[in-house]
C-alpha atoms as a PDB file:
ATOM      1  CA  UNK A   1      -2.609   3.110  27.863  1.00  0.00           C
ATOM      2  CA  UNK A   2      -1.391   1.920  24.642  1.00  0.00           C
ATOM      3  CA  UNK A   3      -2.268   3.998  21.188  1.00  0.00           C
ATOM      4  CA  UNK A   4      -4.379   1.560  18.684  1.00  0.00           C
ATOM      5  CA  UNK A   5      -3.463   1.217  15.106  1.00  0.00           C
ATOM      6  CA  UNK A   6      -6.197   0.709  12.622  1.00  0.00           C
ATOM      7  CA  UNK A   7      -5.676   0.777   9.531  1.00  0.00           C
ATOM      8  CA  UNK A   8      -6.896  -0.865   6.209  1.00  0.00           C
ATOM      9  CA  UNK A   9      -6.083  -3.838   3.707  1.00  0.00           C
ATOM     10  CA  UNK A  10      -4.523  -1.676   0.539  1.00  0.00           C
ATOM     11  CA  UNK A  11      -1.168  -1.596   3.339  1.00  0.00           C
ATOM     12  CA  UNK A  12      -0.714  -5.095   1.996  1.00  0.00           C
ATOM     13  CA  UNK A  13       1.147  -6.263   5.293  1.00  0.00           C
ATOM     14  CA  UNK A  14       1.670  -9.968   5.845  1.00  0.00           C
ATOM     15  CA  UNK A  15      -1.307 -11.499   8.202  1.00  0.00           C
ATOM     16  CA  UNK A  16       1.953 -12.454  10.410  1.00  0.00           C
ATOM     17  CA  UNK A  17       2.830  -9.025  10.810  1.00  0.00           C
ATOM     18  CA  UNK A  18      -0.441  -7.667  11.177  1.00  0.00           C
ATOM     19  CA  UNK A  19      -0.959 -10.314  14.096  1.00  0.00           C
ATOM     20  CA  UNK A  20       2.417  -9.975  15.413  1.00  0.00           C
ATOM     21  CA  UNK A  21       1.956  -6.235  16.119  1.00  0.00           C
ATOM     22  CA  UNK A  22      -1.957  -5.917  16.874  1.00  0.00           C
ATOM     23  CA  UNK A  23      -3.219  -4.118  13.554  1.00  0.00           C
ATOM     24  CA  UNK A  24      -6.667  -3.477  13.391  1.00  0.00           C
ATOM     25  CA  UNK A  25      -6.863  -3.731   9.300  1.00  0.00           C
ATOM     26  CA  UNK A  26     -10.196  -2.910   7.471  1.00  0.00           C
ATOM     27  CA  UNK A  27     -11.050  -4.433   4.244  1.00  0.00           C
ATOM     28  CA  UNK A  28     -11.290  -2.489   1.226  1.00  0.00           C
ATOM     29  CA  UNK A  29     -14.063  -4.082  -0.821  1.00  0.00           C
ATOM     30  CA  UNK A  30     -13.597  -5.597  -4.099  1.00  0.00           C
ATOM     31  CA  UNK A  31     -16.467  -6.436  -6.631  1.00  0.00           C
ATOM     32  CA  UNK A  32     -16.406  -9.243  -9.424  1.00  0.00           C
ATOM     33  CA  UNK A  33     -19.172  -8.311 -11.383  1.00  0.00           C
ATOM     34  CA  UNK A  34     -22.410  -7.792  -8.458  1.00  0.00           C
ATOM     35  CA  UNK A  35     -20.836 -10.428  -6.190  1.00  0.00           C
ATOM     36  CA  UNK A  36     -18.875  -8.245  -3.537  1.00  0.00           C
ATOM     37  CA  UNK A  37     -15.671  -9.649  -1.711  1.00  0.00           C
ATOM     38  CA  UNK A  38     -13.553  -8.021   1.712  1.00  0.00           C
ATOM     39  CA  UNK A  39      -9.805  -7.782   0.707  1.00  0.00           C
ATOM     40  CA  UNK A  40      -7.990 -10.502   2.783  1.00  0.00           C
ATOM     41  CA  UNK A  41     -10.973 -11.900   3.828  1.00  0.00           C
ATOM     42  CA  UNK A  42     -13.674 -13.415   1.557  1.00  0.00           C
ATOM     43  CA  UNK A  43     -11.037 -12.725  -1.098  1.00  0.00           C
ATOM     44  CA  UNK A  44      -7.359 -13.621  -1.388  1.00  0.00           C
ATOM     45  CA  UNK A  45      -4.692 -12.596  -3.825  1.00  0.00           C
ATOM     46  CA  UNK A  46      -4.037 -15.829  -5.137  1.00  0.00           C
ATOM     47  CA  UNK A  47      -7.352 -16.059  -6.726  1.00  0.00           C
ATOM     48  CA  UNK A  48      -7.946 -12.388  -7.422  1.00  0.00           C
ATOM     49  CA  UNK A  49      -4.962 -12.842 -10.166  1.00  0.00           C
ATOM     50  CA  UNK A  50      -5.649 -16.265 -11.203  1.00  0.00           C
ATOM     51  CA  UNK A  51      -8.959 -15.241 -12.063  1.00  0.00           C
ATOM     52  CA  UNK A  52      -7.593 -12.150 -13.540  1.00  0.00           C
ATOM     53  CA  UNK A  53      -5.152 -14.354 -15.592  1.00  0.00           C
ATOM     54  CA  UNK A  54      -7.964 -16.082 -17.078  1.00  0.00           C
ATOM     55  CA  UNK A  55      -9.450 -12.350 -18.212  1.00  0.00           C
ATOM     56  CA  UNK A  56     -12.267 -11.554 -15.340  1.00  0.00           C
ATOM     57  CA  UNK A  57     -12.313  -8.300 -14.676  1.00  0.00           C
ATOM     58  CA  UNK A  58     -12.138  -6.885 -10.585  1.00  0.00           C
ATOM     59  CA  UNK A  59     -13.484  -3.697  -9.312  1.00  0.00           C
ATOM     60  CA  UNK A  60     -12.664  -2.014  -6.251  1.00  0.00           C
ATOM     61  CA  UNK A  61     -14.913   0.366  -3.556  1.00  0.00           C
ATOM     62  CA  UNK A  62     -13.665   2.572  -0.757  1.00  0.00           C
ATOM     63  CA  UNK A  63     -14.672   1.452   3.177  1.00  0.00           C
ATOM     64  CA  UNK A  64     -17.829   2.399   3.614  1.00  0.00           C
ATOM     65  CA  UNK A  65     -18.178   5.189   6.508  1.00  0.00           C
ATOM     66  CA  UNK A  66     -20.425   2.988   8.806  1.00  0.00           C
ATOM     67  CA  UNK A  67     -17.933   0.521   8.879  1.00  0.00           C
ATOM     68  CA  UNK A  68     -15.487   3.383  10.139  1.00  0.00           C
ATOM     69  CA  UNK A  69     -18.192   4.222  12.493  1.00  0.00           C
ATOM     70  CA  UNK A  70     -18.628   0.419  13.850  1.00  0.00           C
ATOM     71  CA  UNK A  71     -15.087   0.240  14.488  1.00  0.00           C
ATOM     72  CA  UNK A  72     -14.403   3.761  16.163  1.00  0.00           C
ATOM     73  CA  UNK A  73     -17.210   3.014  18.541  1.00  0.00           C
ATOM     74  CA  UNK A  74     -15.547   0.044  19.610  1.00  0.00           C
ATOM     75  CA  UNK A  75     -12.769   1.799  20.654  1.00  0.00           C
ATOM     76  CA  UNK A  76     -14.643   4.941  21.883  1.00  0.00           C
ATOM     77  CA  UNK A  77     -16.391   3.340  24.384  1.00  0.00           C
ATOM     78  CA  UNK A  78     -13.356   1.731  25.648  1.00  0.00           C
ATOM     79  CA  UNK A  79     -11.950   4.982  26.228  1.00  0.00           C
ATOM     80  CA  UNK A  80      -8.218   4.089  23.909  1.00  0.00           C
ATOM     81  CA  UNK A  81      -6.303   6.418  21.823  1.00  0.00           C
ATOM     82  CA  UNK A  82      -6.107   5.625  18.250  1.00  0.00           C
ATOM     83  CA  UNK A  83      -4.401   6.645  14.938  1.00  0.00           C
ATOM     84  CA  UNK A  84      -6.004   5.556  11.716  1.00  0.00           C
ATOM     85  CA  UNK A  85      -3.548   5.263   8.930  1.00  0.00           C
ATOM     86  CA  UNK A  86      -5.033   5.784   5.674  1.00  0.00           C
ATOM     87  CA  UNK A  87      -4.784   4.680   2.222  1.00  0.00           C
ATOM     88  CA  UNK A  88      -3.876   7.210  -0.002  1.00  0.00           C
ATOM     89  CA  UNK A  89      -7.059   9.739  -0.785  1.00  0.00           C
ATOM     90  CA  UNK A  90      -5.294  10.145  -4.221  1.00  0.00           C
ATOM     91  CA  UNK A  91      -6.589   6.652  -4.957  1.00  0.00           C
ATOM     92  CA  UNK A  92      -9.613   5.732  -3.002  1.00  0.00           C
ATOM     93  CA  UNK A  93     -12.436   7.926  -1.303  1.00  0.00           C
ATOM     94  CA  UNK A  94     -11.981   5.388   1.959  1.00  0.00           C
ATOM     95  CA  UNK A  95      -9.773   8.423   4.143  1.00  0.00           C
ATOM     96  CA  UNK A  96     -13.083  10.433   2.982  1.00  0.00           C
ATOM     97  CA  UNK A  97     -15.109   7.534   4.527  1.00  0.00           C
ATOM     98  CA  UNK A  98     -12.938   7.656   8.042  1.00  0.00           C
ATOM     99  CA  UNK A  99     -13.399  11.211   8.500  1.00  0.00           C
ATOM    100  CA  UNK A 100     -17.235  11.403   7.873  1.00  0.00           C
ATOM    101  CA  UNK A 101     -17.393   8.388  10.592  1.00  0.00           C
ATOM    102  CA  UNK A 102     -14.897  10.171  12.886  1.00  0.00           C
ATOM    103  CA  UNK A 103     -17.385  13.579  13.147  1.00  0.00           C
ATOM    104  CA  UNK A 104     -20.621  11.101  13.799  1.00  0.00           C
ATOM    105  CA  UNK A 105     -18.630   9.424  16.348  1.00  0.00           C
ATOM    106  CA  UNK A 106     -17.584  12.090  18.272  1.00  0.00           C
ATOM    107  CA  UNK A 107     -20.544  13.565  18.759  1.00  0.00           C
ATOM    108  CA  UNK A 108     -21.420  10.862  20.819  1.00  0.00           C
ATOM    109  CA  UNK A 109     -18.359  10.241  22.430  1.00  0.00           C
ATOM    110  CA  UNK A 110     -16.840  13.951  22.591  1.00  0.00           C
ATOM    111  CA  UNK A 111     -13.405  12.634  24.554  1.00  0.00           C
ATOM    112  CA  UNK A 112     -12.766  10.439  21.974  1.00  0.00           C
ATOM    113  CA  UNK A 113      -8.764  10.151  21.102  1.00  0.00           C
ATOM    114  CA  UNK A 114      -8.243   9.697  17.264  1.00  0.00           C
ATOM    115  CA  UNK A 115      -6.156  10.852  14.671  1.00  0.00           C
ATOM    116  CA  UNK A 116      -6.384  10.225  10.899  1.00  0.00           C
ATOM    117  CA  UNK A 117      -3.441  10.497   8.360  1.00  0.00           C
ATOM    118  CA  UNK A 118      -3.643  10.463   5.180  1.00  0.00           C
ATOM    119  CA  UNK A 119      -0.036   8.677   4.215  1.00  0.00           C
ATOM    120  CA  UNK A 120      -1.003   9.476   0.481  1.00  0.00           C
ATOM    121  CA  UNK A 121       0.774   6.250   0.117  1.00  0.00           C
ATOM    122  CA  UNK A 122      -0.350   2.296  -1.702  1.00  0.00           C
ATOM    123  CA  UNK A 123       0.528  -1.037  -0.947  1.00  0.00           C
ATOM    124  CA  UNK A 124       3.875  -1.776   0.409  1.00  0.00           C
ATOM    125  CA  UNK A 125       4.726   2.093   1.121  1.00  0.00           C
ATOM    126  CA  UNK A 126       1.533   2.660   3.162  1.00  0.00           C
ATOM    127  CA  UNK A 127       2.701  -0.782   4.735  1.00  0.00           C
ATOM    128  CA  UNK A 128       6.006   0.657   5.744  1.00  0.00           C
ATOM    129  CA  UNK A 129       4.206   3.287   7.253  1.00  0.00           C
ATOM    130  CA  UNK A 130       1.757   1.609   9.496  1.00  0.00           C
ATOM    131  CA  UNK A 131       4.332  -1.060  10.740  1.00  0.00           C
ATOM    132  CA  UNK A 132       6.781   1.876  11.775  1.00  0.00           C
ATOM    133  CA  UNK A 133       3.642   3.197  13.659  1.00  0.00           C
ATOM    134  CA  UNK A 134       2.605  -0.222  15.283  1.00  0.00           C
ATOM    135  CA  UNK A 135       6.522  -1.265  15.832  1.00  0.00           C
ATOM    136  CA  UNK A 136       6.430   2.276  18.127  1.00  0.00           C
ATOM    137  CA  UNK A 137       3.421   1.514  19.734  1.00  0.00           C
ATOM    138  CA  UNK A 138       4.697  -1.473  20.865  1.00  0.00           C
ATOM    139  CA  UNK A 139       7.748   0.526  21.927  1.00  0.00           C
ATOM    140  CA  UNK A 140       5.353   2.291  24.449  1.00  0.00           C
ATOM    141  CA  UNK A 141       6.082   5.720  22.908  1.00  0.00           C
ATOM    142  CA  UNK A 142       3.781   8.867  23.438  1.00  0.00           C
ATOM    143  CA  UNK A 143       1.111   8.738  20.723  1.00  0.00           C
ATOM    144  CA  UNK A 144       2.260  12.209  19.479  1.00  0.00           C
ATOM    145  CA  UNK A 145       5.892  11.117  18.915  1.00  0.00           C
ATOM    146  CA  UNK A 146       4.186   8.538  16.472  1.00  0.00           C
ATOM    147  CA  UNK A 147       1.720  10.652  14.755  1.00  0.00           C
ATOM    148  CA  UNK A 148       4.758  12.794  13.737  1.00  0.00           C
ATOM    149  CA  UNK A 149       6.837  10.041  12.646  1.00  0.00           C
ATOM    150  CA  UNK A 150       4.138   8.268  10.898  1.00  0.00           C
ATOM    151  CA  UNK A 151       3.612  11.608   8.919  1.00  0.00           C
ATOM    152  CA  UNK A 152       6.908  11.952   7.968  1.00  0.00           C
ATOM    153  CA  UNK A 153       7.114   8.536   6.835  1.00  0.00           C
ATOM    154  CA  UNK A 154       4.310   8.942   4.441  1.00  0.00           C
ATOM    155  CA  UNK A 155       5.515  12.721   3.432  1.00  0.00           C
ATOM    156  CA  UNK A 156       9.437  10.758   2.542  1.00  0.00           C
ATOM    157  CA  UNK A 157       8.035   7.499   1.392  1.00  0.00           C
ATOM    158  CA  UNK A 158       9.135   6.409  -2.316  1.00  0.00           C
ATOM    159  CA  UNK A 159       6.923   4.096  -4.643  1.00  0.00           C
ATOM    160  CA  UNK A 160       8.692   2.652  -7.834  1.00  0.00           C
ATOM    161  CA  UNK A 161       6.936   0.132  -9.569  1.00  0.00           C
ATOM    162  CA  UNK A 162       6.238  -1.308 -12.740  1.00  0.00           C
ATOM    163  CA  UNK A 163       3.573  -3.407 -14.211  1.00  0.00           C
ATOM    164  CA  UNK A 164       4.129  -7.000 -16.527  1.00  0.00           C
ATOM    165  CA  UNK A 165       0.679  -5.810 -18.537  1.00  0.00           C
ATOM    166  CA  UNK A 166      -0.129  -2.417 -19.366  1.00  0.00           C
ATOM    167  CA  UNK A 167      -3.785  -3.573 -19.699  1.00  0.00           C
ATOM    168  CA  UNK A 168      -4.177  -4.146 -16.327  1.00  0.00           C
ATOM    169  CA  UNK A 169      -3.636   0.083 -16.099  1.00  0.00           C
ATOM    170  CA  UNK A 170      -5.397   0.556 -19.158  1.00  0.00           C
ATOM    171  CA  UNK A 171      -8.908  -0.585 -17.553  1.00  0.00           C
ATOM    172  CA  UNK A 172      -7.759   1.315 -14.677  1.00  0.00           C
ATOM    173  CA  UNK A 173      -7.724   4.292 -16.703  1.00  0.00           C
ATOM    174  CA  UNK A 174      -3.973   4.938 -16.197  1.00  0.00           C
ATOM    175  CA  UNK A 175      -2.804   4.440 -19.738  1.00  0.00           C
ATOM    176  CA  UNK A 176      -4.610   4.938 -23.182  1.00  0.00           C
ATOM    177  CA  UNK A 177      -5.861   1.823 -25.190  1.00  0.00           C
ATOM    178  CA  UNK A 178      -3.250   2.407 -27.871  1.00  0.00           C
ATOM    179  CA  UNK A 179      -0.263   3.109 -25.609  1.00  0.00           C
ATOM    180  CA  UNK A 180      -2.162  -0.744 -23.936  1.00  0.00           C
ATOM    181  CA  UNK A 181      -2.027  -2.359 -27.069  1.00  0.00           C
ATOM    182  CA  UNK A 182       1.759  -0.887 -28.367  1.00  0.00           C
ATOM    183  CA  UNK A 183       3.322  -1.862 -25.069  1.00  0.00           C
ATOM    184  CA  UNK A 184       2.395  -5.074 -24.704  1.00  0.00           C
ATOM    185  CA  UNK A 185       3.484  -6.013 -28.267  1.00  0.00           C
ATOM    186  CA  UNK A 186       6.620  -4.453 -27.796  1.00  0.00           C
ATOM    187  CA  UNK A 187       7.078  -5.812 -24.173  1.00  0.00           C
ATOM    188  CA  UNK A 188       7.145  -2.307 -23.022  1.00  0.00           C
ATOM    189  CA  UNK A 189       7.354  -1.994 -19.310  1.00  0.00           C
ATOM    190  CA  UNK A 190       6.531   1.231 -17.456  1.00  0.00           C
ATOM    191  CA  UNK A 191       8.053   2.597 -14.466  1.00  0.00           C
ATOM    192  CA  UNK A 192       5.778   4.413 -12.098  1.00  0.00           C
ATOM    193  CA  UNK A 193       5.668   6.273  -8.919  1.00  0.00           C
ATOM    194  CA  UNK A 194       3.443   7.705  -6.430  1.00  0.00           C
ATOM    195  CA  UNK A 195       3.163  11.772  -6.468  1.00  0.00           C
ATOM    196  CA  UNK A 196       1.136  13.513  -4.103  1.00  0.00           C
ATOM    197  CA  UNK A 197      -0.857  10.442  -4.098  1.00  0.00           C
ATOM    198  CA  UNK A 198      -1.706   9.531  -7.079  1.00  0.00           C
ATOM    199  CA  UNK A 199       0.418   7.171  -9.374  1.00  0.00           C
ATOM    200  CA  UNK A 200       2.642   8.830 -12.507  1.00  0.00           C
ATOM    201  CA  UNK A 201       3.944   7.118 -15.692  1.00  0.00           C
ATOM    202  CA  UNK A 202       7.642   8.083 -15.435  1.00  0.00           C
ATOM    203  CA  UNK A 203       9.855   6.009 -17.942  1.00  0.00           C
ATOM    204  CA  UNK A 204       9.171   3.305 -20.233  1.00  0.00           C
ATOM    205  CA  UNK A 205      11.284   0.450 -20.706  1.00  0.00           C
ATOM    206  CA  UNK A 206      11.232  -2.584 -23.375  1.00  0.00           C
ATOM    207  CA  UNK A 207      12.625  -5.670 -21.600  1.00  0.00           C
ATOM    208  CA  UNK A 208      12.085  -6.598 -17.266  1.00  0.00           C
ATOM    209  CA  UNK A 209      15.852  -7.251 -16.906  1.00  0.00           C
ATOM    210  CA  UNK A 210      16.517  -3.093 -18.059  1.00  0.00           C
ATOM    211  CA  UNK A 211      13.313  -2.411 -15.922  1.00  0.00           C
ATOM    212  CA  UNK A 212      14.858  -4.201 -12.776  1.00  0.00           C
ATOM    213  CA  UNK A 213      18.688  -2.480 -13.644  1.00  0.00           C
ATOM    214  CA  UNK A 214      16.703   0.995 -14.177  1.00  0.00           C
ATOM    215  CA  UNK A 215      15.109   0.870 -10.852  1.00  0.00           C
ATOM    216  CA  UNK A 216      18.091   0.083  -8.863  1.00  0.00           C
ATOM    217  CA  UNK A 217      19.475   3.261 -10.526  1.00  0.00           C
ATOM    218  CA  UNK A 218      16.837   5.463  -9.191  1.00  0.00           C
ATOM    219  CA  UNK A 219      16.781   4.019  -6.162  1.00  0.00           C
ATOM    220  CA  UNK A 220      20.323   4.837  -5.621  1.00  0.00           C
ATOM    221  CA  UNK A 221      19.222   8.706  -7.370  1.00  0.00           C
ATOM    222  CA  UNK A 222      16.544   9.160  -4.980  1.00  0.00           C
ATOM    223  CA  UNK A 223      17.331   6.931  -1.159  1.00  0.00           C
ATOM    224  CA  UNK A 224      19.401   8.027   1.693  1.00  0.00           C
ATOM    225  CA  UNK A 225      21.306   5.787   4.326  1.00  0.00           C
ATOM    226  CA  UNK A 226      19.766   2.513   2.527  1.00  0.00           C
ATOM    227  CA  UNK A 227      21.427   0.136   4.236  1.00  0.00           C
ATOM    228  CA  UNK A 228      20.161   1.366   7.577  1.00  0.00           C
ATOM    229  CA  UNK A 229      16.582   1.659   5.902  1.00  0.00           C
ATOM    230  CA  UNK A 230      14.108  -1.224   5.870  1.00  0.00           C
ATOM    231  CA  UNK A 231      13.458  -1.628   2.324  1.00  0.00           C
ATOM    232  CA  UNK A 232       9.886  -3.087   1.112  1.00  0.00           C
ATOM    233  CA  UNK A 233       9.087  -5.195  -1.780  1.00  0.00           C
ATOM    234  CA  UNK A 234       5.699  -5.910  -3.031  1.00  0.00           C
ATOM    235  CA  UNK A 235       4.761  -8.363  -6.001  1.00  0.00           C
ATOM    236  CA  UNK A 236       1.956  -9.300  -8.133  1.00  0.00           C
ATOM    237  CA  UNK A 237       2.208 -13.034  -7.834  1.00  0.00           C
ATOM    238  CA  UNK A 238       5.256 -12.967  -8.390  1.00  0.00           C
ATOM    239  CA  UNK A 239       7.968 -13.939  -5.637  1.00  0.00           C
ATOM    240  CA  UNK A 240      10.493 -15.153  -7.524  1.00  0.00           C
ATOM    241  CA  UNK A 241      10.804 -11.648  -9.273  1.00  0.00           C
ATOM    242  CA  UNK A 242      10.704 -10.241  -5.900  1.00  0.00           C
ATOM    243  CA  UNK A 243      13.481 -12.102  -4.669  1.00  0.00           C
ATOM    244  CA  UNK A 244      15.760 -11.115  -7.334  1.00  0.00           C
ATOM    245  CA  UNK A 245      15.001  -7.311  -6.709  1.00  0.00           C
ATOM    246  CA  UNK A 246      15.630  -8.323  -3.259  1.00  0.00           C
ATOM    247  CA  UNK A 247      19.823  -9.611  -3.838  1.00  0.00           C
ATOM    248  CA  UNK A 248      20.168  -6.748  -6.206  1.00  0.00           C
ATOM    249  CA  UNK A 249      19.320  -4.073  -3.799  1.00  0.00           C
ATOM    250  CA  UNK A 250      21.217  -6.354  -0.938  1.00  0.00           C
ATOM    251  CA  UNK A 251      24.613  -6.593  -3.519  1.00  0.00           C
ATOM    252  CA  UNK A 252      23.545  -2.678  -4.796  1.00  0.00           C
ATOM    253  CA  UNK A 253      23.260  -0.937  -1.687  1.00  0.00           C
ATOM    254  CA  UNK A 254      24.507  -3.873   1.362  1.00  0.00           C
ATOM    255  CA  UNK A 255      20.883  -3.359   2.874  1.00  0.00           C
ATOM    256  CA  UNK A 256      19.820  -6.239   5.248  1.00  0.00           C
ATOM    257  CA  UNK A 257      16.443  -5.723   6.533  1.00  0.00           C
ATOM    258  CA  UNK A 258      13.392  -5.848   4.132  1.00  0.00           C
ATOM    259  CA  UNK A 259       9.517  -6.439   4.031  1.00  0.00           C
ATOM    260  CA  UNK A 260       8.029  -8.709   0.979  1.00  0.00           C
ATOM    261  CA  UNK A 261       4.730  -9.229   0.470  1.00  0.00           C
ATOM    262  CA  UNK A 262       2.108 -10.361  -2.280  1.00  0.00           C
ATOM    263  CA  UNK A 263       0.324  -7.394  -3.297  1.00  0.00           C
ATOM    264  CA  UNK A 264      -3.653  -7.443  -2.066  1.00  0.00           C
ATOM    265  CA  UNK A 265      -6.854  -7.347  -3.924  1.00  0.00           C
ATOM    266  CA  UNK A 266      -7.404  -3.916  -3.548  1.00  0.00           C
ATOM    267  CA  UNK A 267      -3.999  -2.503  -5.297  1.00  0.00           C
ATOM    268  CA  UNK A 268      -3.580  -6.121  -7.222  1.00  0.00           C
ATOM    269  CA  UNK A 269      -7.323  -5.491  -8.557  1.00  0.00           C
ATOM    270  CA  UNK A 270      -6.075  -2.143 -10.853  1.00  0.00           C
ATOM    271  CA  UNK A 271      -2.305  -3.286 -11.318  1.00  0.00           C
ATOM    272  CA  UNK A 272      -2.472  -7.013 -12.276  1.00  0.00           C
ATOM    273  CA  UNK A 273      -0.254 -10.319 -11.823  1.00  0.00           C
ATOM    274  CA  UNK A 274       3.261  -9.397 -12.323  1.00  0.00           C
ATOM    275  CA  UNK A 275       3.592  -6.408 -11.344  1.00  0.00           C
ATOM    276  CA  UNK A 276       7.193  -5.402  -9.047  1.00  0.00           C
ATOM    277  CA  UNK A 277       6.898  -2.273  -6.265  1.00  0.00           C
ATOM    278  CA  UNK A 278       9.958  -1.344  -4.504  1.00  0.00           C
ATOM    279  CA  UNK A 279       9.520   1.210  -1.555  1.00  0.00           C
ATOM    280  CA  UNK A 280      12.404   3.313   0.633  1.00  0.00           C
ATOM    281  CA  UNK A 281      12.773   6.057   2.176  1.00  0.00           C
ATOM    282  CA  UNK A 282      14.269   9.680   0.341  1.00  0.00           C
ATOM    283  CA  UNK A 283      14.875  11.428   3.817  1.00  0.00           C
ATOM    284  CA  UNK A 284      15.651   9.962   7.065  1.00  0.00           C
ATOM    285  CA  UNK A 285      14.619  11.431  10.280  1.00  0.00           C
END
C-alpha cells in the first residue's frame, strides 16, 4: 500500500501539482481583523495582496490540533501509512499542533503508521520538499527510503529571498520601525535566508537589479550540481520578476527544470506583494 502525503498550505505548491500527485494539504488559517479565512481556500493570494496593497493588515494562526486529529483518523481507520511534512516550527506552532493530534490519535488506533518531519523549511523550500516526497511515493518506493530523503531535503534546503517593502517584515516583527522607514526611502532591499528555521537578515541592498545579480552570486557560493537540481521560485505577486530570476539562473548555471509559484496567504500574509524567494539545494544526495 501506498505511503500518504499530507501536508499543509505554507508549501505554496501549485493546486496542479498538489492534484497531480495526491497531496493532502491543510490550510493554515489567516485572520483579517475577527473574520477568519483557510489559506487556498476561502482565501486566495491574489486578494490577500491586493488587499494588502491597499494597507489592510493579515494575521496568520497555526492548524489547529483537532484538525490534525480529523484528518489522521481518516487515515487511521483506513489502516495507510502516512508522512506529514511540516511547516517549519521556527515559524508557526502548526508541527506543535500535528504532534499533540498524532499522541490522541494513537491511542485509539495504536497500529497507526505516521511520521512527522519537521522540514524547518517556508514556502517554496518546504514545497520542494513535499513534492520530492509525493514524486517518490508515486514511484512506489518503501516509505522509509522517503522519510530519509525527505529529511535530508529539508536538512540541505536553501531559502534566499528578499522583500519589495520592509514594512511588510516590520509588522512581522522581523525588522525595527526605523530600519522600516530608512529602507524604504532609500529603496533598500534585504536579502534573507532561512536558519535553523527561522528567517535571518543577511545583506542589504539599495536597488532590485543588484538584489537579483547578488543572489545569483550566492547561489553559485552556496548550490551544488545546479543544473541537475530542480530549482524553485516563489513570488509575491509578482511573475514577471520571477521569470527574470528564472533566465538568469537558466543563462547562470544552464539549469532546466524549475518550480514557480505565487507565494500563499500564510507566508504572503508576513512578507508582502513583491517579494522574490529562490530555493536549491547545498548538498546532493
Amino acid at each position: 500500500m501506498n505511503t500518504r502525503i499530507i501536508t499543509d498550505s505554507a508549501c505554496d505548491l501549485s493546486p496542479e501539482i498538489i492534484k497531480r500527485f495526491g497531496i493532502d494539504v491543510l490550510p493554515i488559517l489567516v485572520y483579517l481583523g475577527d473574520e477568519e479565512y483557510r489559506d487556498g481556500e476561502t482565501l486566495k493570494p491574489e486578494e490577500l495582496y491586493n488587499n494588502m496593497r491597499e494597507g489592510k493588515v493579515y494575521t496568520t494562526a497555526q492548524i489547529p490540533p483537532q484538525m490534525f486529529k480529523e484528518k489522521f483518523e481518516e487515515y487511521a481507520k483506513n489502516g495507510e501509512a502516512c508522512i506529514y511534512i511540516a511547516f517549519s516550527s521556527g515559524l508557526s506552532g502548526t508541527y506543535q499542533s500535528s504532534l499533540m493530534a498524532k499522541n490522541e490519535v494513537l491511542e485509539d488506533y495504536p497500529d497507526f503508521d505516521i511520521t512527522i518531519i519537521d522540514t524547518k523549511c517556508a514556502s517554496g523550500g518546504f514545497g520542494l520538499v513535499v513534492l520530492k516526497a509525493a514524486q517518490m511515493v508515486m514511484e512506489g518506493l518503501p516509505k522509509e527510503e522517503i522519510v530519509k530523503t525527505a529529511e535530508f531535503y529539508s536538512e540541505h534546503m536553501e531559502h534566499i529571498f528578499t522583500v519589495d517593502d520592509l514594512e511588510y517584515l516590520y509588522r512581522g516583527g522581523r525588522v525595527s520601525k526605523t530600519s522600516a522607514f530608512v529602507g524604504t526611502l532609500l529603496n533598500i532591499k534585504p536579502i534573507l535566508h532561512v536558519e535553523d528555521g527561522k528567517l535571518v537578515p543577511i545583506e542589504k541592498i539599495r536597488g532590485r537589479n543588484k538584489v537579483l545579480k547578488r543572489m545569483m552570486e550566492i547561489i553559485e557560493e552556496r548550490g551544488v550540481d545546479l543544473s541537475r537540481q530542480t530549482i524553485g521560485i516563489t513570488h509575491g505577486d509578482d511573475l514577471e520578476v520571477a521569470i527574470k530570476a528564472k533566465e538568469m539562473i537558466e543563462e547562470r548555471f544552464k539549469c532546466t527544470d524549475f518550480v514557480i509559484g505565487t507565494i500563499g496567504c500564510a507566508v504572503g500574509a508576513h512578507s508582502g506583494p513583491g517579494t522574490l524567494s529562490l530555493f536549491f539545494l547545498n548538498k546532493m544526495e
